[in-house]
Protein backbone atom coordinates (compact mmCIF):
# COMPACT_ATOMS: atom_id res chain seq x y z
CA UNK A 1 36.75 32.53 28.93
CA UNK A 2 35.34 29.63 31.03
CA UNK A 3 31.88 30.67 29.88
CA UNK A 4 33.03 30.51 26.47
CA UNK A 5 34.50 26.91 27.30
CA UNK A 6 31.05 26.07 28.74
CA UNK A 7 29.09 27.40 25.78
CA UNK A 8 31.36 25.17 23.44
CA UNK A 9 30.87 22.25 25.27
CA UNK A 10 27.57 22.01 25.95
CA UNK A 11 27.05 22.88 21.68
CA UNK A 12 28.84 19.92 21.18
CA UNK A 13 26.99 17.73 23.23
CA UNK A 14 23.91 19.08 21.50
CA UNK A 15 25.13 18.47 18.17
CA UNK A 16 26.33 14.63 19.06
CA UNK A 17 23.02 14.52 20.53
CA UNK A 18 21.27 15.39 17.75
CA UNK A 19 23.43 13.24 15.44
CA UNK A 20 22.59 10.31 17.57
CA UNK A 21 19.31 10.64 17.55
CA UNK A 22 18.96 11.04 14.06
CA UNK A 23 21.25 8.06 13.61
CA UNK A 24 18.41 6.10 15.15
CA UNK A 25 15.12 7.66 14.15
CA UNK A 26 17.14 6.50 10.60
CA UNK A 27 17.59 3.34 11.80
CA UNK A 28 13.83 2.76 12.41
CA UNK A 29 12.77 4.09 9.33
CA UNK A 30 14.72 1.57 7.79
CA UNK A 31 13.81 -1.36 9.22
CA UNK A 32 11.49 -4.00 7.45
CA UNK A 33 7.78 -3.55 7.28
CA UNK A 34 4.42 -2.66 5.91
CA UNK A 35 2.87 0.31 6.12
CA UNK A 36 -1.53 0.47 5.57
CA UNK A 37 -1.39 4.42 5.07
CA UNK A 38 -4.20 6.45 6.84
CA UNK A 39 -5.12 8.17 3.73
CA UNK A 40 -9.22 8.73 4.68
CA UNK A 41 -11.93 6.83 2.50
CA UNK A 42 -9.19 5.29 0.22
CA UNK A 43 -5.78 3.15 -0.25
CA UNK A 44 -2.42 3.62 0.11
CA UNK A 45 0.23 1.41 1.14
CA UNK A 46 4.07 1.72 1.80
CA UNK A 47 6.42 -1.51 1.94
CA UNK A 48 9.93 -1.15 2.87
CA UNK A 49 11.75 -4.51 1.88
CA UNK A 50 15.25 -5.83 3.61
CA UNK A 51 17.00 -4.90 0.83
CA UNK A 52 16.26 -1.74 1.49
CA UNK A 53 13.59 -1.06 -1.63
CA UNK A 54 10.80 1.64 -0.96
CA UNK A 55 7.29 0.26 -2.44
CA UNK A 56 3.79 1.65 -2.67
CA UNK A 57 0.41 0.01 -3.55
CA UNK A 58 -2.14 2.82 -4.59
CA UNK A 59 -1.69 6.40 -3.72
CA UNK A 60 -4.80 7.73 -1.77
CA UNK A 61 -7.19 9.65 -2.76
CA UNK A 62 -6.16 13.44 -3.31
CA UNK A 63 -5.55 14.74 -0.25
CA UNK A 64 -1.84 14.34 0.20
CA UNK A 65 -2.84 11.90 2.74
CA UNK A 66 -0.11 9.18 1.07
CA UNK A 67 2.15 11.94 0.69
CA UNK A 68 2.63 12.78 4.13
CA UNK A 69 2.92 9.21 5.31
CA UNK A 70 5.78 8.71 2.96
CA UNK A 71 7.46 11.84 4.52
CA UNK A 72 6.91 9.61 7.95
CA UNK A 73 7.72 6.27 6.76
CA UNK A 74 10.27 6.73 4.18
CA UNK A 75 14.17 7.57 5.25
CA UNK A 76 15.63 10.79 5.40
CA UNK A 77 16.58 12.01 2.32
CA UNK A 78 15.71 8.99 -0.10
CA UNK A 79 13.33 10.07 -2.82
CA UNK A 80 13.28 6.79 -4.69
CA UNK A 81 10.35 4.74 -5.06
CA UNK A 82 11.51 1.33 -6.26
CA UNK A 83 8.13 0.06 -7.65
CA UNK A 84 4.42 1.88 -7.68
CA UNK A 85 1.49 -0.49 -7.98
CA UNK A 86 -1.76 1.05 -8.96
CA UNK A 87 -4.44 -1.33 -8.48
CA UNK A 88 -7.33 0.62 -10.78
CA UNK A 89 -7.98 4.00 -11.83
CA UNK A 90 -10.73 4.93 -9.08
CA UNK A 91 -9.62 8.10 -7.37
CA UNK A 92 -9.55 7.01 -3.90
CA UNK A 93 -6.90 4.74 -4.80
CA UNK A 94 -4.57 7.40 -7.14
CA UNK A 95 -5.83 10.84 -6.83
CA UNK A 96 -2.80 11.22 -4.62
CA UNK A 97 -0.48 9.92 -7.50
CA UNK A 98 0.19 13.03 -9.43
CA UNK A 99 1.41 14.89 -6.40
CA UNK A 100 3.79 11.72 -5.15
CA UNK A 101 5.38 11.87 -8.81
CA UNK A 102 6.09 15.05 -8.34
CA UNK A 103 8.22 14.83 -5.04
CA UNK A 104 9.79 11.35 -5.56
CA UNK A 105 11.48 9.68 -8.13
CA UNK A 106 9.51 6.78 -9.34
CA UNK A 107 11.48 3.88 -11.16
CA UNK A 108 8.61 1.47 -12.26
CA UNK A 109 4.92 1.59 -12.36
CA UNK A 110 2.57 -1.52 -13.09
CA UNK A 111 -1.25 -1.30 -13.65
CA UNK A 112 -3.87 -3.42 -15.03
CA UNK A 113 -4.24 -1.67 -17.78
CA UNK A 114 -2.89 1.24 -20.31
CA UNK A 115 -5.99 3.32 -20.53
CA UNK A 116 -5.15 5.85 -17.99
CA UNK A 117 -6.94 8.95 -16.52
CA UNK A 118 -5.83 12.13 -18.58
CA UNK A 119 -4.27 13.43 -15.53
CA UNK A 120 -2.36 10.65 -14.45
CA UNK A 121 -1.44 10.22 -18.33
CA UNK A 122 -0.02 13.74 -18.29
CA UNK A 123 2.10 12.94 -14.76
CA UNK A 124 3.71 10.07 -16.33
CA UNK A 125 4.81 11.29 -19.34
CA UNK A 126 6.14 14.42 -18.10
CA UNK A 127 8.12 12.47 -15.31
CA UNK A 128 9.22 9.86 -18.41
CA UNK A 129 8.00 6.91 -16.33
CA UNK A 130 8.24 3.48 -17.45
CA UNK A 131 4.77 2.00 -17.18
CA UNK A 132 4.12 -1.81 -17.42
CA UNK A 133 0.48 -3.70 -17.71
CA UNK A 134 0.45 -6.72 -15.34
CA UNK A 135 -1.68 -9.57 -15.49
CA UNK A 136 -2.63 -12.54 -13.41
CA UNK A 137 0.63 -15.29 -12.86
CA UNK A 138 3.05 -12.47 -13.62
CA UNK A 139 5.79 -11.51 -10.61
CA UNK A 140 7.38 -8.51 -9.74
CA UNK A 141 11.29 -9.70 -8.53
CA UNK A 142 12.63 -7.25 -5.57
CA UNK A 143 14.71 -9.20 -4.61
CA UNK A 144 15.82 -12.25 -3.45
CA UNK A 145 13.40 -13.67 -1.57
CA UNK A 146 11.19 -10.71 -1.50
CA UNK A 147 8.89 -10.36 -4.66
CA UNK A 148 5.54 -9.65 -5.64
CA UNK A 149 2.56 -12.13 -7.19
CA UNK A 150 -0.20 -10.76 -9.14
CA UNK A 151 -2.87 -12.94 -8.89
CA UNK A 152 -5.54 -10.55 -11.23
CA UNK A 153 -6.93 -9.31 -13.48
CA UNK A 154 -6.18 -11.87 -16.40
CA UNK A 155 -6.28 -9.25 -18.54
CA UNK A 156 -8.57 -6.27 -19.11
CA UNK A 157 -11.47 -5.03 -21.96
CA UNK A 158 -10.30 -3.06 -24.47
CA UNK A 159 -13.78 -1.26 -23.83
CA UNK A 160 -13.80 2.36 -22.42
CA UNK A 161 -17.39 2.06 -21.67
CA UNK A 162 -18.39 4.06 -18.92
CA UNK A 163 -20.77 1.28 -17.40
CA UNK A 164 -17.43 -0.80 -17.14
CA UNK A 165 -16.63 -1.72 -13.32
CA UNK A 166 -13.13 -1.16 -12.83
CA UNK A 167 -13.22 -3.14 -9.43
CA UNK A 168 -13.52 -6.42 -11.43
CA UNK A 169 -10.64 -5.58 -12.90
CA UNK A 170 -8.61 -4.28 -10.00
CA UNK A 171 -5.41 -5.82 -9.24
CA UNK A 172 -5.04 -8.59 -6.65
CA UNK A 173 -1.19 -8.12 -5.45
CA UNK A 174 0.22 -11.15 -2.63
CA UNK A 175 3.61 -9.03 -1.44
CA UNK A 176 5.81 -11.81 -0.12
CA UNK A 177 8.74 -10.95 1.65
CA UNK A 178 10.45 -14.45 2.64
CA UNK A 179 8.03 -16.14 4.39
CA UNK A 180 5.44 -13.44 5.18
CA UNK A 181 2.59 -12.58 2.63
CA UNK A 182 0.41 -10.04 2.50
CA UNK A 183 -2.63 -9.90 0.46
CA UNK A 184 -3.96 -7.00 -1.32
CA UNK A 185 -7.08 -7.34 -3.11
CA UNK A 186 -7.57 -3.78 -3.75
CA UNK A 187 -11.66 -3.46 -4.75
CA UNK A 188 -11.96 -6.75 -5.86
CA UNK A 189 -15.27 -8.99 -4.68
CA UNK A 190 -15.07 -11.73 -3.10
CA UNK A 191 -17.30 -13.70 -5.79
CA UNK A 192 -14.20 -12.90 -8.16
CA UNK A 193 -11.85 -13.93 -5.35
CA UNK A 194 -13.17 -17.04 -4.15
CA UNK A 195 -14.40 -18.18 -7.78
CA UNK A 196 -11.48 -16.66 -9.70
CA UNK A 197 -8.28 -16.25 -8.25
CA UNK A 198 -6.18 -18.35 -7.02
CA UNK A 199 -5.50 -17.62 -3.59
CA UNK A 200 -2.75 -18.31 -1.37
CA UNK A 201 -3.78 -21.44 1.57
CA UNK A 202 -2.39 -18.71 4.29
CA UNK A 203 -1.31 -15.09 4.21
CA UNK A 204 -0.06 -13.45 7.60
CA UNK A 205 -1.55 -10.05 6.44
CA UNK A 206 -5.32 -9.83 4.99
CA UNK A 207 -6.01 -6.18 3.88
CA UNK A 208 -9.69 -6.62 3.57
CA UNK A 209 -11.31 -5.33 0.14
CA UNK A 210 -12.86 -2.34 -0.78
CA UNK A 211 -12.36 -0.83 2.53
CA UNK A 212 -15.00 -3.01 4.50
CA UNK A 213 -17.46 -3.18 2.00
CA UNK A 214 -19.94 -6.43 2.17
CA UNK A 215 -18.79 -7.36 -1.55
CA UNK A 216 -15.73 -7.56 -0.67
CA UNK A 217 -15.20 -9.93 1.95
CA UNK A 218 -17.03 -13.64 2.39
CA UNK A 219 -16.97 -16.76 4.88
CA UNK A 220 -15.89 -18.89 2.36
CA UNK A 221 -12.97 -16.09 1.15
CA UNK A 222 -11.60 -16.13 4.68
CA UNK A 223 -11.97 -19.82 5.04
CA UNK A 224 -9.50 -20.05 2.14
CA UNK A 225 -6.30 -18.30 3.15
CA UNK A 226 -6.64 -18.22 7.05
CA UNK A 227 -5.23 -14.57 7.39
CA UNK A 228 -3.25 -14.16 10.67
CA UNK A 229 -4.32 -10.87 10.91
CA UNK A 230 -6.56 -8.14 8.59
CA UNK A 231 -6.54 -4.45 7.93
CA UNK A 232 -9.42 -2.14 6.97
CA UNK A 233 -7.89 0.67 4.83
CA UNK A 234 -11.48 3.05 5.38
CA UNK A 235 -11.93 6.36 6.45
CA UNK A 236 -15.26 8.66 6.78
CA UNK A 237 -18.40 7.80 4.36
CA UNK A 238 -21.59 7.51 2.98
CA UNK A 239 -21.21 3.77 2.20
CA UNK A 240 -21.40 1.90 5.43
CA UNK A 241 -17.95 0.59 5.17
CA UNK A 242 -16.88 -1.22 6.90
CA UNK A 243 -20.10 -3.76 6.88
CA UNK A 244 -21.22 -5.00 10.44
CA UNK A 245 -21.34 -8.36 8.01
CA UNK A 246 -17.93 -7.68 7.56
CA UNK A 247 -16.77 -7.03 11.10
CA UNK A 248 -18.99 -9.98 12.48
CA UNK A 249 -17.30 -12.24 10.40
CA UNK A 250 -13.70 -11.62 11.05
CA UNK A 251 -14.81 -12.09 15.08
CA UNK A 252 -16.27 -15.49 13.86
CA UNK A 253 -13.02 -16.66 12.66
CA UNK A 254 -11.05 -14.62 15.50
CA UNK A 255 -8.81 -12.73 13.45
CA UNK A 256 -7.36 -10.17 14.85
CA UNK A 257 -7.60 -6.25 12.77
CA UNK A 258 -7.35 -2.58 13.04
CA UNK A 259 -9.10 0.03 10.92
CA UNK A 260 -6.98 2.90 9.46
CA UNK A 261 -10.00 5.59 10.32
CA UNK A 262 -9.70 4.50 14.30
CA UNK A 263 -6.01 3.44 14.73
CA UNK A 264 -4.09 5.39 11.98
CA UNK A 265 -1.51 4.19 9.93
CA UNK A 266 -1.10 0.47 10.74
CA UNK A 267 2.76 -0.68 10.99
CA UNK A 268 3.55 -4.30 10.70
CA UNK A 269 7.11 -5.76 10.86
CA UNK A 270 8.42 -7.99 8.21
């Protein structure tokens, strides 16, 4: 009988153990932040707001990469993605789309444009998701004080030409949540950037375009908004990303970064 006693007790104790610890592991997946996605040669980003809104900018390539760091970063049991940004239709930034629609619930996606890959065409309409073209000076409301401003393309070509480079036409997203911004220029180069766009004077969060590449990033672009700190979202390649040019010049201006390919995903409070 006392053994029985013993048995009960210590099953209890187990049980409020592990209801306290998932009570806290909850409680830190909660919490405010950004999340730069190790997804490999590619993007994908997770934001979790304070109001408690699950966002993602690009999807990875397809590799389930993105998917998996949502089933790290997101909260137990919530399957709702509040808003899915998809910069352009390269596949390192939404061959992992299809396979995110079809484990979460997606309320709102906004691209640059409406002429979409046949597969991610197919993804969308089967899940009946609301899509929504975005152009420069429009902004995404979260909530309040916690929004997103999308600073390109102005619009893009009606042409499907295949000699069309979807990078100039890539979305440049600046995720502000209260006072903390974080750029996202997606593939965009920095001629378009610093000549273009009109960029914020400071950002706390750089993610540095197209993954490192020399096009993307320039003294004068980093003069401009004084990042606080930058992100490389790159993972194994052929390309040479990121560019020593690159790297020496966020030294020069002594911002700190990390690289997703040697540090992982990259967590930063909001």
């Amino acid at each position: 009988m006392r053994s029985y006693k013993k048995e009960l007790v210590l099953a209890t104790c187990f049980s409020i153990l592990i209801l306290f610890l998932s009570w806290i592991f909850s409680l830190y997946r909660s919490r405010p932040r950004i999340v730069f996605c190790n997804v490999g040669q590619g993007n994908g980003t997770y934001v979790r707001t304070y109001e408690g809104k699950n966002i993602i900018v690009d999807a990875g390539p397809p590799n389930n990469a993105m998917l998996v760091c949502l089933g790290r970063e997101m909260p137990l049991f919530e399957k709702k993605i509040h808003v899915a940004i998809l910069s352009h239709m390269q596949s390192d930034h939404v061959g992992g789309f299809p396979e995110i629609v079809r484990r979460y619930e997606i309320q709102n996606v906004y691209l640059p444009t409406d002429i979409l890959s046949e597969e991610i065409k197919k993804t969308m309409i089967d899940a009946h998701i609301y899509l929504t073209v975005v152009h420069q000076n429009d902004v995404i409301q979260i909530g309040d004080g916690e929004r997103i401003e999308i600073l390109w393309p102005p619009s893009y070509p009606s042409s499907t030409k295949t000699s069309l480079d979807m990078n100039m036409f890539s979305i440049v997203a600046n995720v502000c949540i209260y006072d903390r911004c974080i750029l996202l220029p997606g593939d965009t180069p920095f001629q378009t950037l610093v000549n273009s766009v009109r960029l914020p004077q400071q950002v706390a969060v750089l993610e540095i375009a197209h993954h490192g590449s020399q096009n993307g990033t320039s003294f004068k672009l980093l003069q401009l908004i004084h990042p606080e700190e930058a992100v490389i979202s790159v993972g194994k390649n052929n390309y040479g990303h990121p560019s020593k040019k690159v790297v020496d010049l966020l030294k020069k201006f002594q911002i700190p970064f990390k690289r997703t390919d040697i540090d992982g995903d990259i967590t930063i409070p909001l």
